[in-house]
C-alpha atoms as a PDB file:
ATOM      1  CA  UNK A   1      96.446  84.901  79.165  1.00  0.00           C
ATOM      2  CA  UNK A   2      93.504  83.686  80.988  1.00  0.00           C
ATOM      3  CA  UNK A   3      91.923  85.211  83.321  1.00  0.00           C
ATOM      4  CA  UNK A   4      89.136  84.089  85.953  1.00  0.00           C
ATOM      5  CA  UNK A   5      86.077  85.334  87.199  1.00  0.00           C
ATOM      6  CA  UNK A   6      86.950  88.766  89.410  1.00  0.00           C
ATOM      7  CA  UNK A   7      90.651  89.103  88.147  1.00  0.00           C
ATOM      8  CA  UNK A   8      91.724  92.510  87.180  1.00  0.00           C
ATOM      9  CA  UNK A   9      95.280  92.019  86.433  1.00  0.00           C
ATOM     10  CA  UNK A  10      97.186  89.243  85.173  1.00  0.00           C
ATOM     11  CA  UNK A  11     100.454  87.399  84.904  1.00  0.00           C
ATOM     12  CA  UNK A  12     101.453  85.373  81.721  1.00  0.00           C
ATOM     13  CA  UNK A  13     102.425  81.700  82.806  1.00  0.00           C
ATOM     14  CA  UNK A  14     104.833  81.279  79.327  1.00  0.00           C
ATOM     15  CA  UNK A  15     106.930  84.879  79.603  1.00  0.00           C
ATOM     16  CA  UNK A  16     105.772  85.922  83.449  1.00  0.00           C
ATOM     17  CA  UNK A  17     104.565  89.732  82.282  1.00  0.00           C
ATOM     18  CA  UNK A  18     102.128  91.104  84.701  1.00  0.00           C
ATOM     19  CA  UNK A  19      99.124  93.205  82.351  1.00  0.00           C
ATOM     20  CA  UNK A  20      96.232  95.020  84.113  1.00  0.00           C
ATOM     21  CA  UNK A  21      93.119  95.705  82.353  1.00  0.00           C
ATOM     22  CA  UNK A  22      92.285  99.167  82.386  1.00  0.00           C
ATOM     23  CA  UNK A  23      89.503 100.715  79.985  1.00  0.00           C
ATOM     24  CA  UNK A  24      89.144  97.638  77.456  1.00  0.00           C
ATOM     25  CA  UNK A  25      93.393  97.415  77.559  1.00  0.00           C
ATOM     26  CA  UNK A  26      95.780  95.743  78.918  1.00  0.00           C
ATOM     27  CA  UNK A  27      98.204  98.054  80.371  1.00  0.00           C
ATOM     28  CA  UNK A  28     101.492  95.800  81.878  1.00  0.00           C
ATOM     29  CA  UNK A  29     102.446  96.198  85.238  1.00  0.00           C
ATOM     30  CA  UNK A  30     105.676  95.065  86.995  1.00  0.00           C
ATOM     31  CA  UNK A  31     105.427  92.034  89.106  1.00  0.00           C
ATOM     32  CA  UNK A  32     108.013  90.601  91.787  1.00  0.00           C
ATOM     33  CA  UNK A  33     108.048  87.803  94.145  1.00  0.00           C
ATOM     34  CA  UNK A  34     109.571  88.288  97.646  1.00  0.00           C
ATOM     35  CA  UNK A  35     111.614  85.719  98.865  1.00  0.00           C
ATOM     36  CA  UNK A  36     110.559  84.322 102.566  1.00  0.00           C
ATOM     37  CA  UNK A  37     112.638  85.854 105.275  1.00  0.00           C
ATOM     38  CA  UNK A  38     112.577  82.542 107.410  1.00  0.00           C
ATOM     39  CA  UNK A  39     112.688  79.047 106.359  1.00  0.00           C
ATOM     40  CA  UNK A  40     108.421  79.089 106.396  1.00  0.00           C
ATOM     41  CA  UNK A  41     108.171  75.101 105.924  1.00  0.00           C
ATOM     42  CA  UNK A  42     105.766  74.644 102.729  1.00  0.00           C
ATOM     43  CA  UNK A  43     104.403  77.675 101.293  1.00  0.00           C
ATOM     44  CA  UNK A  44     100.541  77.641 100.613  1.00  0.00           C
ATOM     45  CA  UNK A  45     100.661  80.512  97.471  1.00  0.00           C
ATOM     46  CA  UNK A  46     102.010  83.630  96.775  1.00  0.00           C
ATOM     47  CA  UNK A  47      99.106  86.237  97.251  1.00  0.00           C
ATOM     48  CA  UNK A  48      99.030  89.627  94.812  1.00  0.00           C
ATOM     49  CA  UNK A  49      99.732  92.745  96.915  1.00  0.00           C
ATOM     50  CA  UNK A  50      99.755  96.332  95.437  1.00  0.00           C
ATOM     51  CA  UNK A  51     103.534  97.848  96.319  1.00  0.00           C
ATOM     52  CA  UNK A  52     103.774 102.149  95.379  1.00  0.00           C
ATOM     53  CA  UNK A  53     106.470 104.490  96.420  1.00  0.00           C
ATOM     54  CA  UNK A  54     105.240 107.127  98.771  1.00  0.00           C
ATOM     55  CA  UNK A  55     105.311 110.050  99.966  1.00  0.00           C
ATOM     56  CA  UNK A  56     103.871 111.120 102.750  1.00  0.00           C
ATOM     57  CA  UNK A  57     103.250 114.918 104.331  1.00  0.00           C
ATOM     58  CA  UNK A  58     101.736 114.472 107.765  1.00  0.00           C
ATOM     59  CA  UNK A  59     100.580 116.885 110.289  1.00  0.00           C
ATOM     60  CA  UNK A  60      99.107 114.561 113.206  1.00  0.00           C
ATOM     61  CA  UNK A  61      97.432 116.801 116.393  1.00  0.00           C
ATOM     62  CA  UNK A  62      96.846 114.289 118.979  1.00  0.00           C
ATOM     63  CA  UNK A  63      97.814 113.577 122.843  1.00  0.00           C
ATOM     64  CA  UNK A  64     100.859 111.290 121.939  1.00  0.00           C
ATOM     65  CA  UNK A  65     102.163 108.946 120.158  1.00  0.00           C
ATOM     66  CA  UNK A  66     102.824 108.818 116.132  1.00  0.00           C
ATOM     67  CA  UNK A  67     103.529 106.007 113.929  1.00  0.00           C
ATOM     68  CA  UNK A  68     106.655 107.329 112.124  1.00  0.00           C
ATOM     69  CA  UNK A  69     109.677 108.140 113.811  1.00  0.00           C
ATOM     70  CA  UNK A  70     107.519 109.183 117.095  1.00  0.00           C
ATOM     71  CA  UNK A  71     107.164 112.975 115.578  1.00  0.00           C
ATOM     72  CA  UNK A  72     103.465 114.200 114.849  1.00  0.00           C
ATOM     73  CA  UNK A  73     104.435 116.087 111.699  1.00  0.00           C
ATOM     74  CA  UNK A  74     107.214 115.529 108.975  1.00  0.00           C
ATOM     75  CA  UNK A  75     107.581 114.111 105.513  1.00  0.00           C
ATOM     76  CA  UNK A  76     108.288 110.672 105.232  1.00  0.00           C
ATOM     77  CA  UNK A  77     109.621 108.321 102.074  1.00  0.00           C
ATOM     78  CA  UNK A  78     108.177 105.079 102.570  1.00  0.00           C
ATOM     79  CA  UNK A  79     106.370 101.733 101.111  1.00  0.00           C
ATOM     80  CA  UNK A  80     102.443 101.679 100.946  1.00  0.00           C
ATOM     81  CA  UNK A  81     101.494  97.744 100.867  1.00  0.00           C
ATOM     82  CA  UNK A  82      97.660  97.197  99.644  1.00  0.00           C
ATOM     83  CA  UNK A  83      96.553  93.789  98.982  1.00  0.00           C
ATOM     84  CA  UNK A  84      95.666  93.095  95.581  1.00  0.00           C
ATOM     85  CA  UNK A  85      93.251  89.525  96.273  1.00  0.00           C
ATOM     86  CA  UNK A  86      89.504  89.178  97.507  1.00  0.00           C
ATOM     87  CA  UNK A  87      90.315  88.807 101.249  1.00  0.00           C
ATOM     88  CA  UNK A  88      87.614  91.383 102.850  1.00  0.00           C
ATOM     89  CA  UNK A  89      88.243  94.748 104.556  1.00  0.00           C
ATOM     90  CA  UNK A  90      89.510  92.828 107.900  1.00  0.00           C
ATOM     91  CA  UNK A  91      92.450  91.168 106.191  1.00  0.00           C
ATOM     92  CA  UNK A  92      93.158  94.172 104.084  1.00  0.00           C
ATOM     93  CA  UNK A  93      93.445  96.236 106.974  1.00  0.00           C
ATOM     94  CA  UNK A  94      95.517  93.464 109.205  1.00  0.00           C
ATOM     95  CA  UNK A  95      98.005  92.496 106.051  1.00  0.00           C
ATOM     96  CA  UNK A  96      98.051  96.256 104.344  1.00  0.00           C
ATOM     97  CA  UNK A  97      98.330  97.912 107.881  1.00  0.00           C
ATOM     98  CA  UNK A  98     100.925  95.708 109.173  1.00  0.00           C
ATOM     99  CA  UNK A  99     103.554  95.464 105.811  1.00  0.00           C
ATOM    100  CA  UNK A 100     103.585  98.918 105.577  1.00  0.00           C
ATOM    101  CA  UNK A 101     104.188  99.826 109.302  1.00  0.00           C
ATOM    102  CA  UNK A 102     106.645  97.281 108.985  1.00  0.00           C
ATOM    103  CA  UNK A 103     108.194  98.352 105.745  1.00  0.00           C
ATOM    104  CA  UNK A 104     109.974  95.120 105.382  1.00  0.00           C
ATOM    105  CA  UNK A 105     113.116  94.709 103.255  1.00  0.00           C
ATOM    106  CA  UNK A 106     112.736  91.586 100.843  1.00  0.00           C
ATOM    107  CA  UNK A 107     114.824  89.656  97.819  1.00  0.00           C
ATOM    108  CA  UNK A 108     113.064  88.577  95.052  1.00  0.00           C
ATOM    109  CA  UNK A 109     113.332  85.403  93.029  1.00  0.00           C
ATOM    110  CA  UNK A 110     112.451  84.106  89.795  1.00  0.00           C
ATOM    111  CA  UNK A 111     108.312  84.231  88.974  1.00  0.00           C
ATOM    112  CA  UNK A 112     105.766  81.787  90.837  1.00  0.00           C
ATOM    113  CA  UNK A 113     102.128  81.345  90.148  1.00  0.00           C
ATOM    114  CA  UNK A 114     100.277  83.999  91.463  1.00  0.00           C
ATOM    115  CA  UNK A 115      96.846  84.206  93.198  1.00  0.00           C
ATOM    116  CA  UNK A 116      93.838  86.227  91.759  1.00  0.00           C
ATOM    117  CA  UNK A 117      94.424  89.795  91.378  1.00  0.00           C
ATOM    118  CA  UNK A 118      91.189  91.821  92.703  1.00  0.00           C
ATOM    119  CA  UNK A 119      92.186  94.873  93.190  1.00  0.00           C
ATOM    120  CA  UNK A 120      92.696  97.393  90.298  1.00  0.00           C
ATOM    121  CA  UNK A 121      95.489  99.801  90.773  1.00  0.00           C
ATOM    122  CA  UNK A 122      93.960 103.098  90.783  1.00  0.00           C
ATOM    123  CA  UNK A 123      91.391 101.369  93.484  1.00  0.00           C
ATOM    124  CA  UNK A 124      94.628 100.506  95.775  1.00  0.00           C
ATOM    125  CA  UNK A 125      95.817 103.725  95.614  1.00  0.00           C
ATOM    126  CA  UNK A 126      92.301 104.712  97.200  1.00  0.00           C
ATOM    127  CA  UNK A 127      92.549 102.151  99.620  1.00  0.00           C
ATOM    128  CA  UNK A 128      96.063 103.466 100.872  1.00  0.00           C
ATOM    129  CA  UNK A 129      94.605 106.459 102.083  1.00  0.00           C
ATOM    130  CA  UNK A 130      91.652 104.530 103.831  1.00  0.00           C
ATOM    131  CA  UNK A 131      94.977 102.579 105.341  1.00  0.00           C
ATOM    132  CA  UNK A 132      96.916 105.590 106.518  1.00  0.00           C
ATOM    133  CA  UNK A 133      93.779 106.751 108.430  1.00  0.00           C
ATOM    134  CA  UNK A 134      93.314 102.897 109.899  1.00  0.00           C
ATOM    135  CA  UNK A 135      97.264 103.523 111.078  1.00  0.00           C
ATOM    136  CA  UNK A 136      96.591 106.617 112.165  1.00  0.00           C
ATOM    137  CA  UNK A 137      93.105 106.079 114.419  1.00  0.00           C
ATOM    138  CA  UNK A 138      94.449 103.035 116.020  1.00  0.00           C
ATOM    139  CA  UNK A 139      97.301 104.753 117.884  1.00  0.00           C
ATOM    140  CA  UNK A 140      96.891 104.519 121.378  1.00  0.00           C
ATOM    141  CA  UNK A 141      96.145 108.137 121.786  1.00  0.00           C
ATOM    142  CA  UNK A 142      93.586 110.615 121.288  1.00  0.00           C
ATOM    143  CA  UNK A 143      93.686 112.033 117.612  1.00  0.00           C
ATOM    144  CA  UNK A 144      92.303 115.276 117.409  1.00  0.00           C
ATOM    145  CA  UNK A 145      92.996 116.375 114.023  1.00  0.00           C
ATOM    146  CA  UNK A 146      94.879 114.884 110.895  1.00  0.00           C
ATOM    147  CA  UNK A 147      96.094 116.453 107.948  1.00  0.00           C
ATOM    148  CA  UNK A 148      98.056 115.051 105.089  1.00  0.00           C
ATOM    149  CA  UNK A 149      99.761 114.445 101.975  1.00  0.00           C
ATOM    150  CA  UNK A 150     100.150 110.885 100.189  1.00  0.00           C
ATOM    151  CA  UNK A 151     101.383 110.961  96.908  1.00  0.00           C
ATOM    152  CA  UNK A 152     101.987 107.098  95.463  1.00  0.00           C
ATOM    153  CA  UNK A 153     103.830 106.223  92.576  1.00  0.00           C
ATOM    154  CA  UNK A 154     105.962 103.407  90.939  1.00  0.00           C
ATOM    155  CA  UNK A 155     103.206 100.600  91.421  1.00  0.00           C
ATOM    156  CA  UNK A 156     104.354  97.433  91.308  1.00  0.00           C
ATOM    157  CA  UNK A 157     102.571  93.977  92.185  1.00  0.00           C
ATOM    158  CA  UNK A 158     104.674  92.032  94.915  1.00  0.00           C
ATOM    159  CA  UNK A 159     103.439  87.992  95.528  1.00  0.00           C
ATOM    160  CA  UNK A 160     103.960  87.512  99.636  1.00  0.00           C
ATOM    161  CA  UNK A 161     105.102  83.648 100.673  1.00  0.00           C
ATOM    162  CA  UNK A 162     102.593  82.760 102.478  1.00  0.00           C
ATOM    163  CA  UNK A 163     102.108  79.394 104.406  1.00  0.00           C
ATOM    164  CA  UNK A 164      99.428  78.218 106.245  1.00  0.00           C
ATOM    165  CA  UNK A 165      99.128  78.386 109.967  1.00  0.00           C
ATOM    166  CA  UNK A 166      95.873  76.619 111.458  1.00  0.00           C
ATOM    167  CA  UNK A 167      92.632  78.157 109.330  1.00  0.00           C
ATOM    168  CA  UNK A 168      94.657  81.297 108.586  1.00  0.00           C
ATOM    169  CA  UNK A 169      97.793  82.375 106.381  1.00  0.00           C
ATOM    170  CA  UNK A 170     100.857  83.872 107.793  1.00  0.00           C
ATOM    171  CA  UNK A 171     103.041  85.497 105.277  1.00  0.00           C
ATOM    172  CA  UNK A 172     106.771  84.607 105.328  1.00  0.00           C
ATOM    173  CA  UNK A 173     108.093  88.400 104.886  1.00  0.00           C
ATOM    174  CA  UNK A 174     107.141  89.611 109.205  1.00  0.00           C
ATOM    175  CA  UNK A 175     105.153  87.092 109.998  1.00  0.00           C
ATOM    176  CA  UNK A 176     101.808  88.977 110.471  1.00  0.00           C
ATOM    177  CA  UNK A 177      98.954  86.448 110.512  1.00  0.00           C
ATOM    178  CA  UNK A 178      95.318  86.909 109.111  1.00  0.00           C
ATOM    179  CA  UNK A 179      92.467  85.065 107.466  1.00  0.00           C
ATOM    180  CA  UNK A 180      91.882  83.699 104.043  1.00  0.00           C
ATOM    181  CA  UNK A 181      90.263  81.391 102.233  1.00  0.00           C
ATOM    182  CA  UNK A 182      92.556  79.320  99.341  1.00  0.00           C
END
């Protein structure tokens, strides 16, 4: 497997096994690739995005609204999404954000080449709490006081269809929109 300059995980090109190195060791990590929802015309790449189970305890005080199910408090199964490429905190907050408010549904098909994996898992799973907080503080009300419990598990790495749209990317899964560099 070769890997480039700033990769942390891989995907062999002869058998498609995803590895991650972690402490001098490659460690393998399951890798899918989500089909695109809508015919998205020709796809630029498939970018590397971190996919765990969650669970999530939340206890929200705030004048208003809350992101799941409109309750301020309750336990919630759920998707965190946490791109895995060198995109900068912007698009990891537009992309992550939006897939898992979204919490799209997606077939997979049969492996693709893969852009450059950044993003270490046990980093991601960091990141996903920096994400629920983004979710959280950008409601349109006044939060006063949060308190919660995410508990990830089952990584996996999921390549989004993306296509090109202008001098951005738009993935093919909800069509959120954001900025990146090929």
């Amino acid at each position: 497997m070769a890997a480039k300059p700033g990769e942390v995980a891989f995907l062999c090109k002869q058998c498609g096994v995803g590895c991650e190195a972690v402490d001098d060791e490659l460690v393998q990590v399951p890798v899918e690739f989500a089909v695109p929802k809508r015919d998205p015309g020709a796809l630029a790449c498939y970018l590397p995005v971190w996919v765990f189970a969650a669970q999530l305890k939340l206890s929200r005080q705030s004048a208003g609204f809350s992101l799941f199910g409109g309750r301020n408090s309750g336990e919630y199964d759920l998707k965190f999404y946490v791109p895995a490429f060198a995109g900068g905190l912007a698009t990891l907050k537009q992309l992550g954000a939006g897939l898992t408010r979204k919490q799209p549904e997606y077939d997979t098909i049969l492996r693709q080449q893969l852009a450059g994996i950044a993003l270490r898992r046990e980093d991601a799973k960091r990141v996903a709490d920096y994400l629920l907080i983004t979710i959280e503080a950008e409601k349109p009300d006044m939060l006063q006081g949060l308190t919660y419990s995410l508990e990830l598990s089952q990584a996996k790495l999921l390549g989004i269809p993306c296509v090109r749209q202008g001098d951005k990317l738009k993935e093919a899964l909800t069509g959120l929109t954001f900025s990146y560099q090929l």
